[in-house]
N, C-alpha and C. Protein backbone atom coordinates (compact mmCIF):
# COMPACT_ATOMS: atom_id res chain seq x y z
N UNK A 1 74.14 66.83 136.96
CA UNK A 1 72.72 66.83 136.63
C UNK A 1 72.27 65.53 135.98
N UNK A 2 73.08 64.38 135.37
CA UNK A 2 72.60 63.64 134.83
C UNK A 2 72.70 62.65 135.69
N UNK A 3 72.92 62.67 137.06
CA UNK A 3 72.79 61.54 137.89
C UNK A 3 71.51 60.96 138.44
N UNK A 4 71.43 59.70 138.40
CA UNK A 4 69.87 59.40 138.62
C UNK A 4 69.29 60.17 139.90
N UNK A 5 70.19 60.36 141.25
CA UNK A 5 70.01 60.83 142.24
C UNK A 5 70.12 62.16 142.23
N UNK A 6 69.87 62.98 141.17
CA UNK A 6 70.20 64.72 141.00
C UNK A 6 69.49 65.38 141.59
N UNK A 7 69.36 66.65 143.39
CA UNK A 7 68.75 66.61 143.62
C UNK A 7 68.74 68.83 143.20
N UNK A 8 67.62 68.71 142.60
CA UNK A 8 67.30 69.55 141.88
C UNK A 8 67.33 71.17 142.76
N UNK A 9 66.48 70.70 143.99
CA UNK A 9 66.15 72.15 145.17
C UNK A 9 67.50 72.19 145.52
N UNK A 10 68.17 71.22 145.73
CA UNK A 10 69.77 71.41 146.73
C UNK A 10 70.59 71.90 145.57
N UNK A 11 70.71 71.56 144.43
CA UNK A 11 71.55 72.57 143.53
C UNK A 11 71.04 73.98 142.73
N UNK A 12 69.81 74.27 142.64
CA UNK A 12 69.47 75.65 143.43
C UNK A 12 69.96 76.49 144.10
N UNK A 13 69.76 75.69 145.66
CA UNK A 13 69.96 76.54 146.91
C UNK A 13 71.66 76.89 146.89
N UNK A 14 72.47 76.01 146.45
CA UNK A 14 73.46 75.97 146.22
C UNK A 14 74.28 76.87 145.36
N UNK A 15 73.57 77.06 144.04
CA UNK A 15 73.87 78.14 143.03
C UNK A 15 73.93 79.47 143.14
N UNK A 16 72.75 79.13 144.09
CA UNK A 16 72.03 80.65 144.50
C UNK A 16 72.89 81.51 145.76
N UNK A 17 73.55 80.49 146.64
CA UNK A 17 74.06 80.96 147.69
C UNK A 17 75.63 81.35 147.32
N UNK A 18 76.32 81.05 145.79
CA UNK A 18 77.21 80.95 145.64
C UNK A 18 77.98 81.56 144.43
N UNK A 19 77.24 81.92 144.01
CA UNK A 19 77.31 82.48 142.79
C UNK A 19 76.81 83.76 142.18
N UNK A 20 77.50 84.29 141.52
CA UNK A 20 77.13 85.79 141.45
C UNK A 20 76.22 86.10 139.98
N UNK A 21 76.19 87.32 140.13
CA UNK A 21 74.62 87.40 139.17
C UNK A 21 75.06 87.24 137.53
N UNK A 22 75.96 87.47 137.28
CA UNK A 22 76.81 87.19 135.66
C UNK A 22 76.63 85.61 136.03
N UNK A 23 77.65 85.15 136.74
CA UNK A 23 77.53 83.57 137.05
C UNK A 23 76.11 82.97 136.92
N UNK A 24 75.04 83.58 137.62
CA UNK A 24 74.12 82.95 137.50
C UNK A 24 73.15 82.94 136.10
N UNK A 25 73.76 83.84 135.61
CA UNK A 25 72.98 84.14 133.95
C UNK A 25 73.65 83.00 132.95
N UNK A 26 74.93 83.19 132.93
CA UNK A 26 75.91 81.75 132.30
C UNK A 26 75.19 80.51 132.70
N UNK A 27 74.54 80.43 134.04
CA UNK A 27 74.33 79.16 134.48
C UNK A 27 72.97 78.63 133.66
N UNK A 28 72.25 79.74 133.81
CA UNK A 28 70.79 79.83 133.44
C UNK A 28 71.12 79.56 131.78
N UNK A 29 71.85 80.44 131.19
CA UNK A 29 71.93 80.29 129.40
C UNK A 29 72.25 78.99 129.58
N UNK A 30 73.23 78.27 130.20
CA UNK A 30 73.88 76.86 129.81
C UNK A 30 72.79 75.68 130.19
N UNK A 31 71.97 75.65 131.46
CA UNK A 31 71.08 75.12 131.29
C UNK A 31 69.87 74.96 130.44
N UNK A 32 69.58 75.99 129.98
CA UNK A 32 68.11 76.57 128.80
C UNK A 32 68.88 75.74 127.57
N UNK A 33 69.90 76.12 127.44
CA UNK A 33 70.72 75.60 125.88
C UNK A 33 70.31 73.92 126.05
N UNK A 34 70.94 72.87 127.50
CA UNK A 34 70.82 71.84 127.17
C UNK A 34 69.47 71.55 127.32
N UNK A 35 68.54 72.14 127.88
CA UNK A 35 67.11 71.79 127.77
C UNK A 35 66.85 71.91 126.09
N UNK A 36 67.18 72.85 125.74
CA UNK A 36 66.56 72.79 124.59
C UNK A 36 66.98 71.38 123.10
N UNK A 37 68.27 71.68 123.72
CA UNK A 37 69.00 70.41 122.96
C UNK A 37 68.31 68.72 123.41
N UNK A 38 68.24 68.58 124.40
CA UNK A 38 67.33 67.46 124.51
C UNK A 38 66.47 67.39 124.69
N UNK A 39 65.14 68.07 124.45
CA UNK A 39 63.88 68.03 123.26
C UNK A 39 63.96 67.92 122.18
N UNK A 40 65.04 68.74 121.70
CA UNK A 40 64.94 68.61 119.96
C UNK A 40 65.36 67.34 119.70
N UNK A 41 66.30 66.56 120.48
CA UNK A 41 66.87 65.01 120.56
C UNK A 41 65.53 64.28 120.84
N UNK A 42 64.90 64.20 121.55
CA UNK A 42 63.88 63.63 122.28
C UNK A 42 62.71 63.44 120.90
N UNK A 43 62.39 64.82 120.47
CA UNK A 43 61.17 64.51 118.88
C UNK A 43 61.66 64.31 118.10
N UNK A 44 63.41 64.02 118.10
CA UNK A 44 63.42 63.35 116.76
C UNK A 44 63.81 62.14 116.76
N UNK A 45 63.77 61.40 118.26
CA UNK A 45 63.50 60.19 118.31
C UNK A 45 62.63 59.66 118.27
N UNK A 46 61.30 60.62 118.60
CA UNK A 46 60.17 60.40 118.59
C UNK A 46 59.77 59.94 117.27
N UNK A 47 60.21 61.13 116.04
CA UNK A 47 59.70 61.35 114.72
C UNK A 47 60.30 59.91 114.39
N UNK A 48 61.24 59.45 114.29
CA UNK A 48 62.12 58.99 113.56
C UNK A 48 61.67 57.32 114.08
N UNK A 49 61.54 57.09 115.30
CA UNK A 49 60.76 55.68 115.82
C UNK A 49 59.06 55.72 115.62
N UNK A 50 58.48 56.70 115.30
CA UNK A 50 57.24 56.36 114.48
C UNK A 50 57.35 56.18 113.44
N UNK A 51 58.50 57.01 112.49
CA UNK A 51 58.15 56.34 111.04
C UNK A 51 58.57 54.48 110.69
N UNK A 52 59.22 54.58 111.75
CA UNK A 52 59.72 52.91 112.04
C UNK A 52 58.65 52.15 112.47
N UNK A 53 57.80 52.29 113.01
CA UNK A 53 56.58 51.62 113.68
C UNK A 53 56.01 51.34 112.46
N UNK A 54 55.03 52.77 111.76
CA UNK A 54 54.47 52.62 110.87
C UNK A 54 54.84 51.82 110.15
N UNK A 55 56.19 51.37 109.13
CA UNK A 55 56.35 50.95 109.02
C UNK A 55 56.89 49.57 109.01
N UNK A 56 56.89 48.92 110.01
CA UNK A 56 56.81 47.85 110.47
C UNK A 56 55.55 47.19 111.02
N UNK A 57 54.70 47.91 111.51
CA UNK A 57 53.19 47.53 111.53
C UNK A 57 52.60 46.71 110.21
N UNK A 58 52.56 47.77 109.22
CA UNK A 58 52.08 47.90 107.83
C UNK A 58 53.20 46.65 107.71
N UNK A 59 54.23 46.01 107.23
CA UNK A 59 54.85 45.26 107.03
C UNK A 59 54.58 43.66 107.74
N UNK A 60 54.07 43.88 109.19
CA UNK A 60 53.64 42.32 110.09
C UNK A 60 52.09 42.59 109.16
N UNK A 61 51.06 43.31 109.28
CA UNK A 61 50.13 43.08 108.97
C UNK A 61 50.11 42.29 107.32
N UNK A 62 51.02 42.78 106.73
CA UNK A 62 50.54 41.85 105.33
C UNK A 62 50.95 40.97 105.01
N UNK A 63 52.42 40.48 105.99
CA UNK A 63 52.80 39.33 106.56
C UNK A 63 51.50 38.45 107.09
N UNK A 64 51.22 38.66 107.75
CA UNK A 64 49.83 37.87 108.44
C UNK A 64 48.86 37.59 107.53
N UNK A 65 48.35 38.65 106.59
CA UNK A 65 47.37 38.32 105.53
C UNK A 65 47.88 37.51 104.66
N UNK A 66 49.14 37.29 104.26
CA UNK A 66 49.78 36.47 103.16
C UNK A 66 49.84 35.16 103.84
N UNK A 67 49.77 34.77 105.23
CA UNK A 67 49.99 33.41 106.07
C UNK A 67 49.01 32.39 105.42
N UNK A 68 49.44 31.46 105.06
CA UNK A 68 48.15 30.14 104.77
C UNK A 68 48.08 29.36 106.24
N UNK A 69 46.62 29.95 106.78
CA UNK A 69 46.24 29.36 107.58
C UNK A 69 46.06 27.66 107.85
N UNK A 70 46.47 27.03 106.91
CA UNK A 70 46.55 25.80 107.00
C UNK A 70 47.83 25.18 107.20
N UNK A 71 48.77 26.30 106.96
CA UNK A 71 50.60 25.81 107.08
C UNK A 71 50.46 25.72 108.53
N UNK A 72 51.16 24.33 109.22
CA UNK A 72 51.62 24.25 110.36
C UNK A 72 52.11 25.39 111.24
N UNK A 73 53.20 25.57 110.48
CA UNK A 73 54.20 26.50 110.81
C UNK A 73 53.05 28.13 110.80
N UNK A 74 52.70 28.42 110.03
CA UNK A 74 51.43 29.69 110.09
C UNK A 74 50.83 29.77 111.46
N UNK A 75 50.38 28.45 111.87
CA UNK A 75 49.64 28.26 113.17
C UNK A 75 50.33 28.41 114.49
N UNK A 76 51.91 28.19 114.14
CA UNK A 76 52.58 27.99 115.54
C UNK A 76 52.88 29.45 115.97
N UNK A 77 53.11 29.96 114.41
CA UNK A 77 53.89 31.00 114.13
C UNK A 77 52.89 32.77 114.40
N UNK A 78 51.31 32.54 114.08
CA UNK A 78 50.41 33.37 114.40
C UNK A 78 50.34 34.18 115.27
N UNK A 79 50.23 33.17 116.51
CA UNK A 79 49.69 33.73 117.87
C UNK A 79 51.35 34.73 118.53
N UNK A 80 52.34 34.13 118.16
CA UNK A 80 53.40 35.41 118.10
C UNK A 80 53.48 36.52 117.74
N UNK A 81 53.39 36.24 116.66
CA UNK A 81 53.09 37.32 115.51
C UNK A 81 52.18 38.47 115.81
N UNK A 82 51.09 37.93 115.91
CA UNK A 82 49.74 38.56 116.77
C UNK A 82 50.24 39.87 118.04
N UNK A 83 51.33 38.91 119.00
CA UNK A 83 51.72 39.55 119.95
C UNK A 83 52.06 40.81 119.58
N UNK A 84 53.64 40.23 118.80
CA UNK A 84 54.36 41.64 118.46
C UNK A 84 53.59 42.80 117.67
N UNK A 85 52.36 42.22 116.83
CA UNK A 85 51.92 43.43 116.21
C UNK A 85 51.26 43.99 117.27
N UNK A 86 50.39 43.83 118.81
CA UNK A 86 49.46 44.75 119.32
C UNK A 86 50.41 45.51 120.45
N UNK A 87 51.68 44.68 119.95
CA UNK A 87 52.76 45.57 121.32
C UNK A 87 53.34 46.89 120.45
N UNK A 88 53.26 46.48 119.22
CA UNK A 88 54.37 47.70 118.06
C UNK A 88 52.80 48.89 117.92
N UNK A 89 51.79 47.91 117.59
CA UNK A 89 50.49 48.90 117.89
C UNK A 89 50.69 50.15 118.54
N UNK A 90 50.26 49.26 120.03
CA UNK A 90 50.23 50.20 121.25
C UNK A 90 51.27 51.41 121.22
N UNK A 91 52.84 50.98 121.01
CA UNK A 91 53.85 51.57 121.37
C UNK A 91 53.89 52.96 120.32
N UNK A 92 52.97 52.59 118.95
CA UNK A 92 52.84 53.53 118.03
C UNK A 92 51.80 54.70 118.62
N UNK A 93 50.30 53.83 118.89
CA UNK A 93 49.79 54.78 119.32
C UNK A 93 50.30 55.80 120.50
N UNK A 94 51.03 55.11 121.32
CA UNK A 94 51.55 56.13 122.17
C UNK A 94 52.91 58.09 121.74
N UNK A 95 53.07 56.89 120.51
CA UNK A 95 54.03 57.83 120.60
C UNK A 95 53.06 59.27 119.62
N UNK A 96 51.84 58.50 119.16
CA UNK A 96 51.02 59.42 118.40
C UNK A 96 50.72 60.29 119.06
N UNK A 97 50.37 59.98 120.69
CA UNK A 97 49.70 60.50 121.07
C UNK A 97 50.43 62.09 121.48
N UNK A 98 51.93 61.93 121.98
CA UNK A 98 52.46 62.80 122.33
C UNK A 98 53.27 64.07 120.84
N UNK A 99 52.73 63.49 120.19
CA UNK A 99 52.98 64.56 118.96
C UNK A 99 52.34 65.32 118.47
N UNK A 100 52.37 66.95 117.73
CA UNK A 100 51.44 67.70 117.49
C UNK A 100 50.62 66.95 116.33
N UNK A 101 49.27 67.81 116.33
CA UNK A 101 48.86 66.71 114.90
C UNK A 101 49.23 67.05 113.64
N UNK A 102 49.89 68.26 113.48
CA UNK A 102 49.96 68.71 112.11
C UNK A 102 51.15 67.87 111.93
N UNK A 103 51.97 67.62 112.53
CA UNK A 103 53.85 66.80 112.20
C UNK A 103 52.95 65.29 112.30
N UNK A 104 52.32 65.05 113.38
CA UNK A 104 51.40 63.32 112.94
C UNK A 104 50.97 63.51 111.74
N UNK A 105 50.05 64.46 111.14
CA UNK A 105 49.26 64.21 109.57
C UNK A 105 50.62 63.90 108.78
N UNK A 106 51.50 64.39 109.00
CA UNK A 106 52.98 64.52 107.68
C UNK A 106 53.35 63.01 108.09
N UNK A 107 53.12 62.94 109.14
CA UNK A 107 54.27 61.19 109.15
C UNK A 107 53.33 60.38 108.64
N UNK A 108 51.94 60.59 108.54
CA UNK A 108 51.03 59.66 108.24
C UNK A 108 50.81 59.45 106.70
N UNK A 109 51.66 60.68 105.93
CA UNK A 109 51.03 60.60 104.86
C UNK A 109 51.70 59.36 103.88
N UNK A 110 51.26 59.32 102.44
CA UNK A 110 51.94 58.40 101.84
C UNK A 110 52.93 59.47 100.91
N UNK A 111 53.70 58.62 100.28
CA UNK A 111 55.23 59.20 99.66
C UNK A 111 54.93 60.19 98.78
N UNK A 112 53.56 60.24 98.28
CA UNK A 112 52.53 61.03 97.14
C UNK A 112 51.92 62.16 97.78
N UNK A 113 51.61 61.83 99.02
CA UNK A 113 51.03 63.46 99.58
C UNK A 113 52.52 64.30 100.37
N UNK A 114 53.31 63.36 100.62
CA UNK A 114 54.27 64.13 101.32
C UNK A 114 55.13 65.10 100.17
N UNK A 115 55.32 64.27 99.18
CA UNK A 115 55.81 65.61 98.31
C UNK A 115 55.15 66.29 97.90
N UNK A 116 53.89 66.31 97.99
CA UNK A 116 53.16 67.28 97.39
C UNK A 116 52.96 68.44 98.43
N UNK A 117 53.02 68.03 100.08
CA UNK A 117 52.91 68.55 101.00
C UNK A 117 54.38 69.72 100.87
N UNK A 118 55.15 69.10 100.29
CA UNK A 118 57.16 69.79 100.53
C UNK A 118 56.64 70.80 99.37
N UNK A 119 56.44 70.54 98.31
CA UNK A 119 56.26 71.48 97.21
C UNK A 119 55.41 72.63 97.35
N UNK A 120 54.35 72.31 98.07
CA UNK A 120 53.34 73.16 98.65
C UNK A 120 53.68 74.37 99.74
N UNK A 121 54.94 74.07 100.54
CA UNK A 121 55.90 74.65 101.32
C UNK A 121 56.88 75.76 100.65
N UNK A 122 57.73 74.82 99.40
CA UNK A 122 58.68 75.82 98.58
C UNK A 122 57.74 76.44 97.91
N UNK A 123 56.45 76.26 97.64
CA UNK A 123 56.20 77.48 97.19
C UNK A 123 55.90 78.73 97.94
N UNK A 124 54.99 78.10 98.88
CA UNK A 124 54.58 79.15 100.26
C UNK A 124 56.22 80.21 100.11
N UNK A 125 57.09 79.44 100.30
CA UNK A 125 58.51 80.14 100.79
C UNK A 125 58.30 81.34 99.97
N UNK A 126 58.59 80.52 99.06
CA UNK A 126 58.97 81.22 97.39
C UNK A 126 58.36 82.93 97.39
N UNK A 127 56.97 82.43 97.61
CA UNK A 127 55.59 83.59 97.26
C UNK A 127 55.94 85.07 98.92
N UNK A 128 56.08 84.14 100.14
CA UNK A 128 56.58 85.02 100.52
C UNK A 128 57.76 86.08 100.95
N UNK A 129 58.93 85.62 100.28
CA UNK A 129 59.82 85.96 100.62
C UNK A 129 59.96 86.96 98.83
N UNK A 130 58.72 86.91 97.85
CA UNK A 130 58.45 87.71 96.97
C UNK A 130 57.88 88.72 97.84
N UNK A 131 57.09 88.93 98.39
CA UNK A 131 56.27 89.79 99.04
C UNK A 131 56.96 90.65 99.83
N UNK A 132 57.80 89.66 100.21
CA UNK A 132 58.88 90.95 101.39
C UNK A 132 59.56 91.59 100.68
N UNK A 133 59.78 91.32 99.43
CA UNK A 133 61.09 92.19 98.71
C UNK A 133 60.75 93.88 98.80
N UNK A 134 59.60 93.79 98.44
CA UNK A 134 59.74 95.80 98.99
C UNK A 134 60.11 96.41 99.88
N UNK A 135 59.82 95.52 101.03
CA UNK A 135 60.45 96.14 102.47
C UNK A 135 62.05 96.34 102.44
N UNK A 136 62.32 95.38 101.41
CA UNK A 136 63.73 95.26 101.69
C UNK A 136 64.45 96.27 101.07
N UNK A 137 63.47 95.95 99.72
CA UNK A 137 64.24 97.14 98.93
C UNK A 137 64.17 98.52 99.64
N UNK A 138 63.04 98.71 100.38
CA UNK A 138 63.05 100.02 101.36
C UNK A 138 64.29 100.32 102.12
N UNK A 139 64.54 99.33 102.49
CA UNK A 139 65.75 99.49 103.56
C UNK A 139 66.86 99.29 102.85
N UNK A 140 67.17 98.81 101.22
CA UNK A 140 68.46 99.77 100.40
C UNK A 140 68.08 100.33 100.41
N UNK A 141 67.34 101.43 100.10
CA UNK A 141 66.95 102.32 99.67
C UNK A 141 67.07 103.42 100.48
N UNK A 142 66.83 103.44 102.11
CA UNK A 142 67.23 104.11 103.19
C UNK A 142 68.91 103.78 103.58
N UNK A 143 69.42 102.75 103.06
CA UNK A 143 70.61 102.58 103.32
C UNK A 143 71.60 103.77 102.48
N UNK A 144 71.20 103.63 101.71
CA UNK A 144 71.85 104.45 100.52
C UNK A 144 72.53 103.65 99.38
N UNK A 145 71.86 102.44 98.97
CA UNK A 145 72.49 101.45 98.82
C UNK A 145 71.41 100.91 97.39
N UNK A 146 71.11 102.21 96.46
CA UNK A 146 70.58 102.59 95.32
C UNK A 146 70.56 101.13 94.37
N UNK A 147 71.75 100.77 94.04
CA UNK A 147 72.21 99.91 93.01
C UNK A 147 71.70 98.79 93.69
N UNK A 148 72.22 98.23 94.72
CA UNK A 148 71.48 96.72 95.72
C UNK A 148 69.40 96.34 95.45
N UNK A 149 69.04 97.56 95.69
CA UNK A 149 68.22 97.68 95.81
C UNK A 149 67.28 97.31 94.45
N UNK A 150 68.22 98.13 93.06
CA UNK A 150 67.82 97.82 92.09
C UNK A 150 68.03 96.53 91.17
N UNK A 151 69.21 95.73 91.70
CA UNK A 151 69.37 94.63 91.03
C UNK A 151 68.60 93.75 92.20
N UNK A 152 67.77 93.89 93.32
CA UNK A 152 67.23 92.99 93.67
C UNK A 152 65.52 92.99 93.15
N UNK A 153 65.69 94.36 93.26
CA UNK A 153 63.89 94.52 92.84
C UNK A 153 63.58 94.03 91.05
N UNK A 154 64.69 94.24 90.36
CA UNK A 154 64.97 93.89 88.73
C UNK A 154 64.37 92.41 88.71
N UNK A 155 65.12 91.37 89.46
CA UNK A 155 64.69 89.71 89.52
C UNK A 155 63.59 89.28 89.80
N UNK A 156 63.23 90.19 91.33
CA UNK A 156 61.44 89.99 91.98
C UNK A 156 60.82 90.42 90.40
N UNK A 157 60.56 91.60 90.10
CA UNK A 157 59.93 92.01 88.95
C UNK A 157 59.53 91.14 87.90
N UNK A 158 60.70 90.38 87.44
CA UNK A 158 60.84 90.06 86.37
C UNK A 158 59.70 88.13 86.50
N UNK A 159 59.91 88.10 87.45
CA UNK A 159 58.85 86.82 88.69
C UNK A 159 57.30 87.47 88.43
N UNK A 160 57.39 88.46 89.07
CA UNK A 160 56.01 89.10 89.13
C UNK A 160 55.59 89.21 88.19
N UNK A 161 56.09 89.34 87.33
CA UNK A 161 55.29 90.15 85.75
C UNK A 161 55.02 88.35 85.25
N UNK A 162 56.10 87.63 85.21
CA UNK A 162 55.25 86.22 84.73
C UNK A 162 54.14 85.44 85.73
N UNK A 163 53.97 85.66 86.65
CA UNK A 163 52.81 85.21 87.38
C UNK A 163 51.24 86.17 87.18
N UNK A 164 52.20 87.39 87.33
CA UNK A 164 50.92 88.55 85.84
C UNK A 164 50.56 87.58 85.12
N UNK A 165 51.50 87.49 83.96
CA UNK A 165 50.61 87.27 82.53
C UNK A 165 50.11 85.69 82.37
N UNK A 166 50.83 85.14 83.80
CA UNK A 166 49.93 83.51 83.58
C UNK A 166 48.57 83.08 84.46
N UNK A 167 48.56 84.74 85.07
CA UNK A 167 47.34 84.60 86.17
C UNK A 167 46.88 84.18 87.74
N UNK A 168 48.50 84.51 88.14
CA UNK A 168 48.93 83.83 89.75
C UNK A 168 48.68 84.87 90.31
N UNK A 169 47.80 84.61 91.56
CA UNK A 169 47.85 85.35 92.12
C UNK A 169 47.06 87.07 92.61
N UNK A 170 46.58 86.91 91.51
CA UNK A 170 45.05 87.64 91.22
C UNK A 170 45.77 89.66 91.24
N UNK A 171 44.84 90.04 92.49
CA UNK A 171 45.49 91.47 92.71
C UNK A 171 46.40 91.19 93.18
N UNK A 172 46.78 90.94 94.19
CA UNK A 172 48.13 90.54 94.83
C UNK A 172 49.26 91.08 94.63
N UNK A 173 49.15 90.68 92.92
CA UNK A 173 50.62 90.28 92.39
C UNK A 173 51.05 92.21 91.74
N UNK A 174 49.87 92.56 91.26
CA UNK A 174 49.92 94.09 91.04
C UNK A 174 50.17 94.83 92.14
N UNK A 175 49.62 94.75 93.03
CA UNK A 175 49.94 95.20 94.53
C UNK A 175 51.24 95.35 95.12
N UNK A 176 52.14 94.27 94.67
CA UNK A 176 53.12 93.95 94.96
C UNK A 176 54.21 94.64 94.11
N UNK A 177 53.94 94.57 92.73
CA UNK A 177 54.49 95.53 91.60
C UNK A 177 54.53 96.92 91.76
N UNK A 178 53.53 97.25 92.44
CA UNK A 178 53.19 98.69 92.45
C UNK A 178 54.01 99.28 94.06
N UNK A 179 54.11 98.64 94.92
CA UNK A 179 54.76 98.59 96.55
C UNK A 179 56.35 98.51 95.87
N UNK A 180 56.68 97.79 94.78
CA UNK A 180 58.18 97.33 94.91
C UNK A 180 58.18 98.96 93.96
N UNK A 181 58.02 99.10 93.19
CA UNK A 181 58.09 100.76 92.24
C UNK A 181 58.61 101.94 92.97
N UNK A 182 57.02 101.46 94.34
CA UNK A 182 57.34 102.61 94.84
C UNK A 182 58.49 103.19 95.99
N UNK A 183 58.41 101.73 96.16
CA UNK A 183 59.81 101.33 97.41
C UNK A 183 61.49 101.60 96.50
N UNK A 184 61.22 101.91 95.35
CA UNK A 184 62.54 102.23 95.13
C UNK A 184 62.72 103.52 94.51
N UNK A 185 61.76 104.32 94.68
CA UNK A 185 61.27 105.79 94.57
C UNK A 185 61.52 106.18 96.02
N UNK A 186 61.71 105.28 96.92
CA UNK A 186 62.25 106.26 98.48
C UNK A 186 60.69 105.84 99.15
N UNK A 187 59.53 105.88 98.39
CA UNK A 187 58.39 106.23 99.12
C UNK A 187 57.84 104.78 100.11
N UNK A 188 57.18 105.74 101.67
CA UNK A 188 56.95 104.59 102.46
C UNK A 188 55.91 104.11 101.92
N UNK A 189 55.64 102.52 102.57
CA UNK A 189 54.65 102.20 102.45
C UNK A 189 52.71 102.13 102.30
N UNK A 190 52.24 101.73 101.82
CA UNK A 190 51.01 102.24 101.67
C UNK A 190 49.82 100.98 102.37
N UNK A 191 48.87 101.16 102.15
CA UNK A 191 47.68 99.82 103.00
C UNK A 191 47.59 98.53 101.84
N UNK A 192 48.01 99.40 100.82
CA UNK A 192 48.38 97.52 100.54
C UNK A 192 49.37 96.78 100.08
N UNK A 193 50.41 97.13 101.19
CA UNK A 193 51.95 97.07 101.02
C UNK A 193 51.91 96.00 101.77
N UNK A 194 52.78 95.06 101.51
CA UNK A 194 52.62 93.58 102.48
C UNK A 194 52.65 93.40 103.78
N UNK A 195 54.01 94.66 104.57
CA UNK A 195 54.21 94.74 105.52
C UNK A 195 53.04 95.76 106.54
N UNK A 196 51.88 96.19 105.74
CA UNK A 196 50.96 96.89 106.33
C UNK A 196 49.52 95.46 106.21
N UNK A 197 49.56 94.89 105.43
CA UNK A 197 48.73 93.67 105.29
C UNK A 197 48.92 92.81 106.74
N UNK A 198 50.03 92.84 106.40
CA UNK A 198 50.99 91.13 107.24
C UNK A 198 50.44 92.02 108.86
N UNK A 199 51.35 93.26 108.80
CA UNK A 199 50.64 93.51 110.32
C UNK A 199 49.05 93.30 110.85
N UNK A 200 48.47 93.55 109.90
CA UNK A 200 46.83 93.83 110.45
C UNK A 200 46.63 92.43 110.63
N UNK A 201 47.30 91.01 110.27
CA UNK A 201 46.89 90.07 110.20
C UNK A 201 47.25 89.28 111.28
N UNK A 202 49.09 89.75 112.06
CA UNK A 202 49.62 89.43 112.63
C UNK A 202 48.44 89.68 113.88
N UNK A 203 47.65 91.08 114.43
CA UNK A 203 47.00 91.26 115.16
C UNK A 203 45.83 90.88 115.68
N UNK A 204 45.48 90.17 114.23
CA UNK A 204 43.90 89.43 114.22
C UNK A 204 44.07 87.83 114.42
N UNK A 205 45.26 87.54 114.62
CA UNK A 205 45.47 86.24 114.80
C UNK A 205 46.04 85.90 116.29
């Protein structure tokens, strides 16, 4: 397959005429696998040669502004210069172009919004993987698995009650107190249990 001359319909017709239906599922998983492996290779050459652009753009450009247009050498040296920046340009914009914009806004940002962007994430994590804890504890709880259930819901709790008393999170956070209580009382869920939230939202989206 990696030959420049690979001819795609003839190894098909070929597979197909020759191979049996397990065989052809192996064939199919092993192909899907390397497709997928070289995309994920592919954007992170992508990712990884834009943040190189950017930065090297930004680097000729203040090169150029720092040039004393009166130095010889500035003058010989310009109209080069010039070149390589509208070729590193171009080659940037291109690669902009083929990227989603939300992963472009992140490469674009400066070192100050990007961590603020990462922190903004661990918390997202943080807050929801609080939210799921009732479900979970539901399912010790249907497990038969009493004690699990209670040293996990003990830690969430002990989270919840300080985002209580410092004001995170508004109803939410009671909502959530009151779902984890009841989730380790055996009892199912209710409408403002996360996993009855999360669905109605999953549907409207």
């Amino acid at each position: 397959m990696d030959r420049a001359d690979f001819d795609a319909a003839a190894y098909i017709k070929q597979v197909l005429e020759t191979q049996s239906l397990g065989e052809l599922l192996r064939t199919y998983n092993g192909v899907l696998t390397d497709i997928r492996a070289l995309d994920a290779e592919r954007k992170a050459l992508v990712y990884d040669n834009y943040s190189k652009l950017i930065a090297a753009t930004e680097t000729i450009r203040k090169m150029r502004e720092k040039m004393d247009p009166l130095n010889p050498v500035a003058t010989t040296l310009d109209p080069a210069i010039a070149s390589i920046y509208a070729r590193a340009e171009a080659i940037k914009e291109e690669l902009r172009a083929s990227m989603p914009e939300a992963r472009r806004r992140e490469m674009e940002m400066g070192d100050e919004e990007r961590v603020e962007l990462q922190r903004r994430r661990r918390r997202k994590e943080v807050v929801l993987r609080v939210l799921e804890t009732p479900e979970r504890v539901r399912g010790l709880v249907s497990d038969g698995r009493g004690d699990e259930a209670t040293k996990l819901w003990e830690g969430t709790l002990a989270l919840l009650e300080r985002w209580k008393e410092r004001g995170v999170g508004g109803e939410d956070v009671q909502d959530c107190i009151d779902d984890g209580e009841a989730a380790l009382r055996g009892e199912h869920p209710n409408e403002k249990s996360w996993s009855s939230v999360k669905g109605v939202e999953d549907l409207r989206s």
